[in-house]
Protein backbone atom coordinates (compact mmCIF):
# COMPACT_ATOMS: atom_id res chain seq x y z
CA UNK A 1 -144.92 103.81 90.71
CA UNK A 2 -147.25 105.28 93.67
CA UNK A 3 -147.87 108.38 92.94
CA UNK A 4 -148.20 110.52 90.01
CA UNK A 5 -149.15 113.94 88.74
CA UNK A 6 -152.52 114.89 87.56
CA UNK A 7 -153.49 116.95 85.04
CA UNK A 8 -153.27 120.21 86.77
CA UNK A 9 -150.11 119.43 88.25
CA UNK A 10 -150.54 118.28 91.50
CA UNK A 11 -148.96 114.86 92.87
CA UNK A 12 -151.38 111.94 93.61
CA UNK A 13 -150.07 109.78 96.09
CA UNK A 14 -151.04 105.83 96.12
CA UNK A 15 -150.51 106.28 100.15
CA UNK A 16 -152.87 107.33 100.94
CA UNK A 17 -155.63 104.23 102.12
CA UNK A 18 -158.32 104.12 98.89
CA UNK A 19 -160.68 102.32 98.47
CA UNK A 20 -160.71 100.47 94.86
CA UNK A 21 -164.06 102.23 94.17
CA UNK A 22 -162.66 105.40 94.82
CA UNK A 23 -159.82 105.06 92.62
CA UNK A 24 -162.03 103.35 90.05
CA UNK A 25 -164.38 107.24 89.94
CA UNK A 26 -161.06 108.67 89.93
CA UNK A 27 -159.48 107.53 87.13
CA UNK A 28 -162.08 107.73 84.82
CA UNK A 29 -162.22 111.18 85.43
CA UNK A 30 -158.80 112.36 85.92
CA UNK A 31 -155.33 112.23 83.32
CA UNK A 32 -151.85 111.12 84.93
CA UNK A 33 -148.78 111.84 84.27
CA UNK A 34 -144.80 110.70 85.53
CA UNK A 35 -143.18 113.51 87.83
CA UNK A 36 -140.19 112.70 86.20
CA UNK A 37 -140.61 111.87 82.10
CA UNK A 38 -144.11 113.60 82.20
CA UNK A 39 -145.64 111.06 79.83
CA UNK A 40 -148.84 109.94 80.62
CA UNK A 41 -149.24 106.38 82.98
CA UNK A 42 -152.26 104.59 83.46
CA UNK A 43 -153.80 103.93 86.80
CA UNK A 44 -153.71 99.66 87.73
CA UNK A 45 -156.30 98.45 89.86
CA UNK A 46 -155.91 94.55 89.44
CA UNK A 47 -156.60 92.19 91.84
CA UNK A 48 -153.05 90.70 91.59
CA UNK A 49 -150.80 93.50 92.30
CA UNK A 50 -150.68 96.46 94.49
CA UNK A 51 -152.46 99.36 93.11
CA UNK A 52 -150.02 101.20 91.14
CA UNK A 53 -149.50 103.74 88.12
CA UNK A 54 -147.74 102.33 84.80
CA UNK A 55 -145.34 103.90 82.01
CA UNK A 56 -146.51 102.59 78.62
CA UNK A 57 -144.02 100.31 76.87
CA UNK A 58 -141.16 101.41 74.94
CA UNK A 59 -140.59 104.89 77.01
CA UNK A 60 -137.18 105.52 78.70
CA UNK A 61 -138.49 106.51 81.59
CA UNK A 62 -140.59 102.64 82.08
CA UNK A 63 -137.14 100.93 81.81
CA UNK A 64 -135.43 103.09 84.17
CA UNK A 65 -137.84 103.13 86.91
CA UNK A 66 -140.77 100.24 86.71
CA UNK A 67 -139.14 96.63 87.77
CA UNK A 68 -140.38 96.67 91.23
CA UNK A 69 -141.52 93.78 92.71
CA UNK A 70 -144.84 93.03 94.79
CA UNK A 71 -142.33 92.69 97.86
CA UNK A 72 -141.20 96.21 97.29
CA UNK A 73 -144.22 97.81 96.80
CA UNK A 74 -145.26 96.60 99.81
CA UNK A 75 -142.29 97.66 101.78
CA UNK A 76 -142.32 101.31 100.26
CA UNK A 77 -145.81 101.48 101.03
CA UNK A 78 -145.37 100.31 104.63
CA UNK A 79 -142.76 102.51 105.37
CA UNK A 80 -144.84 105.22 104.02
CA UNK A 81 -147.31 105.16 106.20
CA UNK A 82 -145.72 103.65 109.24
CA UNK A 83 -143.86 107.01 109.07
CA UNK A 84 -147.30 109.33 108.39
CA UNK A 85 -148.58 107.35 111.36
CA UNK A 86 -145.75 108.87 113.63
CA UNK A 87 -146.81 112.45 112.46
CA UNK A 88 -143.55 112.97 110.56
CA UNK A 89 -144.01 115.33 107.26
CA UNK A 90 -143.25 112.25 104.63
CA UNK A 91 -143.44 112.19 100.68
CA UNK A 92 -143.50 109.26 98.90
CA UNK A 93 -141.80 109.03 95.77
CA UNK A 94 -140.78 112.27 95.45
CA UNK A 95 -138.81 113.31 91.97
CA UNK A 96 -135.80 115.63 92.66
CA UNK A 97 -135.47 117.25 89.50
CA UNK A 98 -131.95 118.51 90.41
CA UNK A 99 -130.32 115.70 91.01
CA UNK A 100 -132.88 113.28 88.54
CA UNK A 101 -133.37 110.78 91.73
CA UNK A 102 -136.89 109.67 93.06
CA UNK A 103 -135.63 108.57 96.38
CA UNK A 104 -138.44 105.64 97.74
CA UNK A 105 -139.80 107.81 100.47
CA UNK A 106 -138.36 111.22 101.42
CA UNK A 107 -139.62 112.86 104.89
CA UNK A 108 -138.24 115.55 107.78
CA UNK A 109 -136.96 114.76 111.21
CA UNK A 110 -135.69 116.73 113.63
CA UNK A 111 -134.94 119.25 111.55
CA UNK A 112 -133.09 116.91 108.96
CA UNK A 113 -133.97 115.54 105.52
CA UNK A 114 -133.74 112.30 105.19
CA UNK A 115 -133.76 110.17 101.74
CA UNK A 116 -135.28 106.51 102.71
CA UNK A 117 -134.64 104.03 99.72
CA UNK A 118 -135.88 100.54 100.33
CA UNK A 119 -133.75 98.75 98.08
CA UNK A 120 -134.81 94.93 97.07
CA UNK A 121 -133.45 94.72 94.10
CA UNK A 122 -129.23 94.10 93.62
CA UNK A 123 -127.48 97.31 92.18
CA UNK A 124 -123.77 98.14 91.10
CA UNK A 125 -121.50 100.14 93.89
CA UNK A 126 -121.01 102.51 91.54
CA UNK A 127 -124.81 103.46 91.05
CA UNK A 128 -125.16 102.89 95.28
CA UNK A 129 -122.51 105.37 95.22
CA UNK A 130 -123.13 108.02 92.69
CA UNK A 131 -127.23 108.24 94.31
CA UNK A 132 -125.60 108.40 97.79
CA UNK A 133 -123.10 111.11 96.59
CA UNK A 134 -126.23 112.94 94.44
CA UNK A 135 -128.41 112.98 98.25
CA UNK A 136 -125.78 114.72 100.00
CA UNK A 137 -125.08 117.41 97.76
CA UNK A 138 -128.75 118.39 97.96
CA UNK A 139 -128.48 117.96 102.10
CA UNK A 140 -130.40 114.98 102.20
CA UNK A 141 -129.43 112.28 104.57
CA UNK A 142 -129.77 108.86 102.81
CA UNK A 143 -130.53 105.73 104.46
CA UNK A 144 -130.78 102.82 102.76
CA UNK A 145 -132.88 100.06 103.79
CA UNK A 146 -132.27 96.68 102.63
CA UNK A 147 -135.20 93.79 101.64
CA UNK A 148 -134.52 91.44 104.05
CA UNK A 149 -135.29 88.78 101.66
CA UNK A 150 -131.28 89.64 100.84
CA UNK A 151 -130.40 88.56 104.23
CA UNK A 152 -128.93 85.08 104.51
CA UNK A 153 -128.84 83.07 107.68
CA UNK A 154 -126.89 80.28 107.68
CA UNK A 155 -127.03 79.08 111.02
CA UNK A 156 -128.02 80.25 114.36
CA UNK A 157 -125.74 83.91 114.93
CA UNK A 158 -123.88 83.18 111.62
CA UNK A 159 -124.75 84.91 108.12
CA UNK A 160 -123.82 84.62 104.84
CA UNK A 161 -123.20 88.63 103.44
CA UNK A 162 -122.28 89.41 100.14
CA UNK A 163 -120.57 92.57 98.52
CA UNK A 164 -124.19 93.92 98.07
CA UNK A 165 -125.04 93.45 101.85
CA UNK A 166 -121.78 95.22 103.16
CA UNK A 167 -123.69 98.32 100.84
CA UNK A 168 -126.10 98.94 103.56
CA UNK A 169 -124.01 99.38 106.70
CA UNK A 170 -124.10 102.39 108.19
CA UNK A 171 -122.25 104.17 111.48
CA UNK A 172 -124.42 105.23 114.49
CA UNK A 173 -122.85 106.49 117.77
CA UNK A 174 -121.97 103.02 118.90
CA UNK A 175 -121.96 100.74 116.34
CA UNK A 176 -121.82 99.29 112.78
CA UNK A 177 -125.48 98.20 111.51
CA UNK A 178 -127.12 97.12 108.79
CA UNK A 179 -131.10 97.57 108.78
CA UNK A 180 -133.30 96.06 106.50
CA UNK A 181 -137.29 95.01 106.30
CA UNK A 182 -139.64 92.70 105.53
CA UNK A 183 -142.84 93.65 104.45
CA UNK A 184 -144.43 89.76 104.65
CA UNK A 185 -143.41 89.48 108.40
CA UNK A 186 -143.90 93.49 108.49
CA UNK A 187 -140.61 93.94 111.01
CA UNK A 188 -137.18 95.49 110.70
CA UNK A 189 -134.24 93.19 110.90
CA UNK A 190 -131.20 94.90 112.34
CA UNK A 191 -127.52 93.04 112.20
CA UNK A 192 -125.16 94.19 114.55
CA UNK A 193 -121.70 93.50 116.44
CA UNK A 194 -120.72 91.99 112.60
CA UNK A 195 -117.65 89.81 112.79
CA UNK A 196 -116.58 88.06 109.82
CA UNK A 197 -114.67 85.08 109.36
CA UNK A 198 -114.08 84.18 105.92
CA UNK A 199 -115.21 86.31 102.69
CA UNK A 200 -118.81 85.81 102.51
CA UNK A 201 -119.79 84.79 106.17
CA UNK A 202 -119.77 86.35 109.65
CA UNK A 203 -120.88 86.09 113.33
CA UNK A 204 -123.57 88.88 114.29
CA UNK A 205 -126.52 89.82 116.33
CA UNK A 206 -129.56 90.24 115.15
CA UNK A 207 -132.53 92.10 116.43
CA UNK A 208 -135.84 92.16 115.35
CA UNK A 209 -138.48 95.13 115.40
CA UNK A 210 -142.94 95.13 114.63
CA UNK A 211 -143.64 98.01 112.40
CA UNK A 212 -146.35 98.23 114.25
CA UNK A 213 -144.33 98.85 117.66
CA UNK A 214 -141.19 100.60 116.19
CA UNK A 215 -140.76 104.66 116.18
CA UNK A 216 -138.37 106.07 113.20
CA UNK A 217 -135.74 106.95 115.98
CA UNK A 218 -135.36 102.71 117.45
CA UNK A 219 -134.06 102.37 113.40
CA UNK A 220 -132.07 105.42 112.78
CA UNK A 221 -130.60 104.82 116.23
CA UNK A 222 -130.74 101.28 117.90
CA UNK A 223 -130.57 100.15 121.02
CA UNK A 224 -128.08 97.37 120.50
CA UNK A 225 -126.95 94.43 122.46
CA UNK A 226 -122.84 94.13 122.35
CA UNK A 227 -122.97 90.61 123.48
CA UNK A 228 -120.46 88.69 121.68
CA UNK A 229 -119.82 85.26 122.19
CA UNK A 230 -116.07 83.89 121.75
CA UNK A 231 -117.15 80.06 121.60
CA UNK A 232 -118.89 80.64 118.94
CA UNK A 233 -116.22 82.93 116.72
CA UNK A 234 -114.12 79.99 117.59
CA UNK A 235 -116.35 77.15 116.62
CA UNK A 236 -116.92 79.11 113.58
CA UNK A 237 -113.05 79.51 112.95
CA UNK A 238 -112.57 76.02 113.15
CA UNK A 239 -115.47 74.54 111.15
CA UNK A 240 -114.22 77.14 108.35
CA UNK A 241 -110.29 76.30 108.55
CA UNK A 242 -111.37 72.55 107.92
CA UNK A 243 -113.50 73.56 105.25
CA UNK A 244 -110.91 75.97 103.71
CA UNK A 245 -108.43 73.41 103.60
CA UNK A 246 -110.70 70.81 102.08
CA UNK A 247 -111.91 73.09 99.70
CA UNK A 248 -108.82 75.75 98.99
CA UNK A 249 -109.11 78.57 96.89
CA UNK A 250 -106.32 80.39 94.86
CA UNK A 251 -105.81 83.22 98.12
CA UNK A 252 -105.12 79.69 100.52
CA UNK A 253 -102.67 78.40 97.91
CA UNK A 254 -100.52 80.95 97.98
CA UNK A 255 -101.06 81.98 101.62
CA UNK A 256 -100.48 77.74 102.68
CA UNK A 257 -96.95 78.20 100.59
CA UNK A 258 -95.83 81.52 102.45
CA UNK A 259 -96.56 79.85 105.87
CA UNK A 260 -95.08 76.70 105.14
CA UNK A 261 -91.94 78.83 104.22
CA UNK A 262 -91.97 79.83 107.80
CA UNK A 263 -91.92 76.22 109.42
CA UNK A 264 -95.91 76.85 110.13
CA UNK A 265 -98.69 74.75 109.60
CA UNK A 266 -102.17 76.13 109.31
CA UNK A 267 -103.48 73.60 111.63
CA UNK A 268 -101.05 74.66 114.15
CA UNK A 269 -101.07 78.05 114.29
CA UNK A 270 -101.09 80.40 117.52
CA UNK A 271 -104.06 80.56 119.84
CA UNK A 272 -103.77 84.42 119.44
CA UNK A 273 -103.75 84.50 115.54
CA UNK A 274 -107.60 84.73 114.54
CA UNK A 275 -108.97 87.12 116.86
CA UNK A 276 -112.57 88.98 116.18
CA UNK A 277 -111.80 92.45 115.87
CA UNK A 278 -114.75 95.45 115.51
CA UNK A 279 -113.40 97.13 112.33
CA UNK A 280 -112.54 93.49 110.56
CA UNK A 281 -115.36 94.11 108.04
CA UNK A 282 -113.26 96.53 106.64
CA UNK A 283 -110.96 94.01 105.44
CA UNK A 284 -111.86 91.36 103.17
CA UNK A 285 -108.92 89.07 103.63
CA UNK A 286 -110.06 86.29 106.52
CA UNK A 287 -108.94 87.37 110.18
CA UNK A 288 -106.55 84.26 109.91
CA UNK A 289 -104.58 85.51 106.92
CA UNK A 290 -104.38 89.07 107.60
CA UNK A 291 -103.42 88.54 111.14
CA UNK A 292 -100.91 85.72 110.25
CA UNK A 293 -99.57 88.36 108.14
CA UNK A 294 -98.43 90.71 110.83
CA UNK A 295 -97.34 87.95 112.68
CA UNK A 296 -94.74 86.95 110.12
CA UNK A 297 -93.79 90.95 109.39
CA UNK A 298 -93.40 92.03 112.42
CA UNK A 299 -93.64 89.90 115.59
CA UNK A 300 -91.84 86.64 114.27
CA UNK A 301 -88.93 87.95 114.57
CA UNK A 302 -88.89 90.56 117.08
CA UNK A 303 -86.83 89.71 120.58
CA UNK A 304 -88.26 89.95 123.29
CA UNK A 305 -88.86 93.23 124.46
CA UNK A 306 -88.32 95.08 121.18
CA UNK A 307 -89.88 98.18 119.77
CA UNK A 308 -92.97 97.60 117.62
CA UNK A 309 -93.40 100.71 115.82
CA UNK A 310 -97.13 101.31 114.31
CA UNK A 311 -95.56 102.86 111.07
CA UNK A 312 -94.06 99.96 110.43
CA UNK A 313 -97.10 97.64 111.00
CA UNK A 314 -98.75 99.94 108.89
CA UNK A 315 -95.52 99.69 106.14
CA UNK A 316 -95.72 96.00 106.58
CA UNK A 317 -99.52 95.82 105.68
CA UNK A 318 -99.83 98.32 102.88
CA UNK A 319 -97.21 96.18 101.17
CA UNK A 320 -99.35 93.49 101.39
CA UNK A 321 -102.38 95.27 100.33
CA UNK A 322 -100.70 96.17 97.06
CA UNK A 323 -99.05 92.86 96.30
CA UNK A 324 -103.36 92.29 96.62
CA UNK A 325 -102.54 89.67 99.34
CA UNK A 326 -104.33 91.64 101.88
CA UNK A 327 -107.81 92.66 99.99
CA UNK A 328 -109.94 96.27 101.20
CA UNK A 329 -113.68 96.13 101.23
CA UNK A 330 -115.06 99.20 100.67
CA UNK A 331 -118.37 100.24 102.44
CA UNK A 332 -119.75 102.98 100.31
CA UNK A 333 -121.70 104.39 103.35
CA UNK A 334 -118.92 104.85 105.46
CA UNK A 335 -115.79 106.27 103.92
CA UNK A 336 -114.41 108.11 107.15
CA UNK A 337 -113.20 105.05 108.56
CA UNK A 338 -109.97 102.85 107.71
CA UNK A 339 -109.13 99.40 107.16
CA UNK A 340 -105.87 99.92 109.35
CA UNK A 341 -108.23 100.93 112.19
CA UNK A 342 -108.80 96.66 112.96
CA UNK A 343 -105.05 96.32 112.31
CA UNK A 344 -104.61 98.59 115.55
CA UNK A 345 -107.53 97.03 117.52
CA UNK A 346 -105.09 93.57 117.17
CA UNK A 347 -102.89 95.25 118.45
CA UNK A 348 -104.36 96.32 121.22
CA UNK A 349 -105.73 92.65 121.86
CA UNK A 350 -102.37 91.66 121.84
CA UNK A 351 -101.60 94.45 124.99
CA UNK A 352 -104.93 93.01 126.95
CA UNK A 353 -103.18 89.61 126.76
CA UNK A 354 -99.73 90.66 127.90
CA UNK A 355 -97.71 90.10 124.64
CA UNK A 356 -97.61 93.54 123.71
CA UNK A 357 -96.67 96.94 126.38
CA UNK A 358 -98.26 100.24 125.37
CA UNK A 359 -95.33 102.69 125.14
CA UNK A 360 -96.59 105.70 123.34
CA UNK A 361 -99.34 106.11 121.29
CA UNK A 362 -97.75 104.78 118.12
CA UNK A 363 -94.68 101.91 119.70
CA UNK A 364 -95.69 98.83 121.71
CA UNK A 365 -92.66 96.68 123.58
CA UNK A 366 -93.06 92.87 123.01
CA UNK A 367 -93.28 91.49 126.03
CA UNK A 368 -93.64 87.58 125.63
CA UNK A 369 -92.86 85.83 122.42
CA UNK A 370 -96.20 84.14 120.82
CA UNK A 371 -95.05 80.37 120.57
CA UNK A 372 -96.50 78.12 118.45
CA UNK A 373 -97.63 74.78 118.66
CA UNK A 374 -95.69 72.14 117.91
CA UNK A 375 -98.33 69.23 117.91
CA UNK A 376 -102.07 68.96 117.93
CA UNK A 377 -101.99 68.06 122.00
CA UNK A 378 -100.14 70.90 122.45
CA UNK A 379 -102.06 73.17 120.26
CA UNK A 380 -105.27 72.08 122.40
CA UNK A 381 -103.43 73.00 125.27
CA UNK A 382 -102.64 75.88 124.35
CA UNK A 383 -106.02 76.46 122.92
CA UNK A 384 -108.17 75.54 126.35
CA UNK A 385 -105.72 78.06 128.35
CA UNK A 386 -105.77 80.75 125.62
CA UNK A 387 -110.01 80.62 125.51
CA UNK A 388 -109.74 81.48 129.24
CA UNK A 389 -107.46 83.91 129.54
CA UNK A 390 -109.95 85.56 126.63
CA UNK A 391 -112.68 85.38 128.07
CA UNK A 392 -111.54 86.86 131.29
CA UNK A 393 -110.11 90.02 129.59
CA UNK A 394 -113.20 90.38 126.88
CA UNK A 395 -115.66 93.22 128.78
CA UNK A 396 -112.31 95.14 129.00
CA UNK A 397 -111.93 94.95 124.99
CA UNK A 398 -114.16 97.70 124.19
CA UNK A 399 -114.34 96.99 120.17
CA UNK A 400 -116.32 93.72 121.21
């Protein structure tokens, strides 16, 4: 811990920039104490740790709270005082003894309360959850920081993102982040304009902040870039199909025999099945599948210029959710927003390149069959005229 409560019951916070000396004359004349267990905790000044206070072994309270790391002591601290720098009224460590929680850092802003936990350490949804839940109930607005240490790049714009990582996304006005930090390089790393292709990876932007040049409102709020670049989703989708199929898990087995019941082959599928969509995160199940999916449910076998009712898009896909085909992922940090939500940005994909008519709000008219390849020549035909016809109608896709 970094702070603690002295013997007449005020909190001592770590920081604040002592000197070892200081803190030397100070503990051997003051008693400290845990805001939250009140035992007593020792004062550690060694030379291979952050200064820091200490439970005693074999107390509750030690096993609940002490396991940080050197890397997360540093990032609390820096936070800390990066904040204090900026003049914003900022506790650190401070014990809510309503809820039981000792968010990392809590501090005011514009007239808000904000809850800032710096979390480097994996932890169940259900505990991400239940201290989420616990900070709004007392009006605190949490955001969760990830260690960036967590944050896997594979390859230039692509990153591998586990269950854990999808944790930390949260809404602003125009898009789906995830911020974390590194206290080592001492700079936020913000990913953006997230696209995933398979379960664990995705294309994204990434942005980088200084500490030392950031203000609070460039994190809670960033300036994004929306540049998205189709040759590399489809690079990406292609280097992961062959891998797929070379490697196929139990999902691909049964997806490979559904397909071929249908005459397809999953090297020859349409140019317009695989498309990046905003809200695809939301959705666990690859873009291929889930989109393949609708095409068999409801466009295979729709003449041309037929009714395609949303309800029963929607009808076609919960079915497959349930039959766990289609698989949900659940971002604890956003629950306002709906899986079905990407479903409908297809969709509207599918208007911008002329296969579907807008009627109403909830029926589209098909309005040109998809075909599908029938060779591999032919499927890179298709392909070369389908990536320009894309890339011409992209700025008008606002999700991208």
């Amino acid at each position: 811990m970094l702070t603690a409560q002295t013997h007449s019951g005020t909190i001592f916070s770590l920081g604040k920039e002592y000197n070892k000396e200081t803190l030397m004359f100070i503990r051997k004349n003051e008693k400290f104490f845990c805001p939250a267990c009140g035992e007593r905790v020792s004062l550690k000044l060694g030379t291979q740790r952050i200064y820091h206070f200490a439970h005693r072994s074999g107390t509750v309270c030690r096993e609940f709270y002490e396991g940080e790391t050197i890397y997360h002591m540093k990032g609390k601290l820096q936070l800390y005082q990066w904040l204090e720098r900026q003049r914003i009224p900022v506790e650190l460590e401070y014990y809510d003894s309503i809820i039981k929680q000792r968010p990392d850092i809590l501090f005011l802003y514009d007239g808000k309360k904000y809850a800032l936990e710096y979390q480097c350490s994996p932890i169940t949804e259900e505990i991400f959850k239940k201290r989420t839940e616990a900070y709004r109930q007392q009006n605190y607005i949490p955001l969760w920081i990830q260690g960036s240490k967590h944050l896997k790049t594979k390859r230039n714009s692509v990153f591998s993102l586990s269950n854990f990582d999808y944790f930390f996304f949260r809404k602003t006005e125009s898009q789906l982040i995830l911020p974390s930090y590194c206290p080592e390089e001492k700079q936020f790393k913000i990913l953006s304009s997230v696209y995933p292709f398979s379960i664990k990876n995705a294309v994204a932007n990434i942005t980088y902040h200084s500490l030392e040049n950031t203000k609070l409102e460039e994190v809670l709020a960033p300036q994004i870039n929306n540049y998205f670049s189709f040759a590399k989703w489809s690079k990406e989708m292609e280097r992961f199909t062959l891998n797929w199929s070379l490697h196929p898990s139990p999902e691909l087995h049964r997806f490979l025999r559904e397909i071929y019941i249908h005459n397809l082959n999953l090297y020859l599928l349409p140019p317009e099945i695989g498309l990046p969509v905003r809200h695809s995160l939301f959705i666990q199940t690859p873009a291929i599948i889930w989109q393949t999916y609708l095409f068999l449910d409801v466009l295979l076998n729709k003449t041309l210029y037929e009714l395609v009712n949303l309800k029963e898009v929607e009808r076609n896909y919960s079915k497959r959710i349930m039959n766990n085909e289609i698989i949900i992922r659940n971002i604890p940090q956003i629950t306002n927003e709906k899986s079905f939500q990407a479903v409908k940005e297809y969709l509207f994909q599918l208007e911008k390149l002329g296969i579907l008519i807008k009627k109403t709000e909830t029926v589209f008219q098909l309005q040109t069959k998809i075909s599908v390849p029938k060779s591999n020549r032919e499927k890179e035909e298709r392909r070369n005229e389908f990536h320009q016809k894309y890339k011409t109608i992209l700025e008008t896709i606002n999700e991208i």
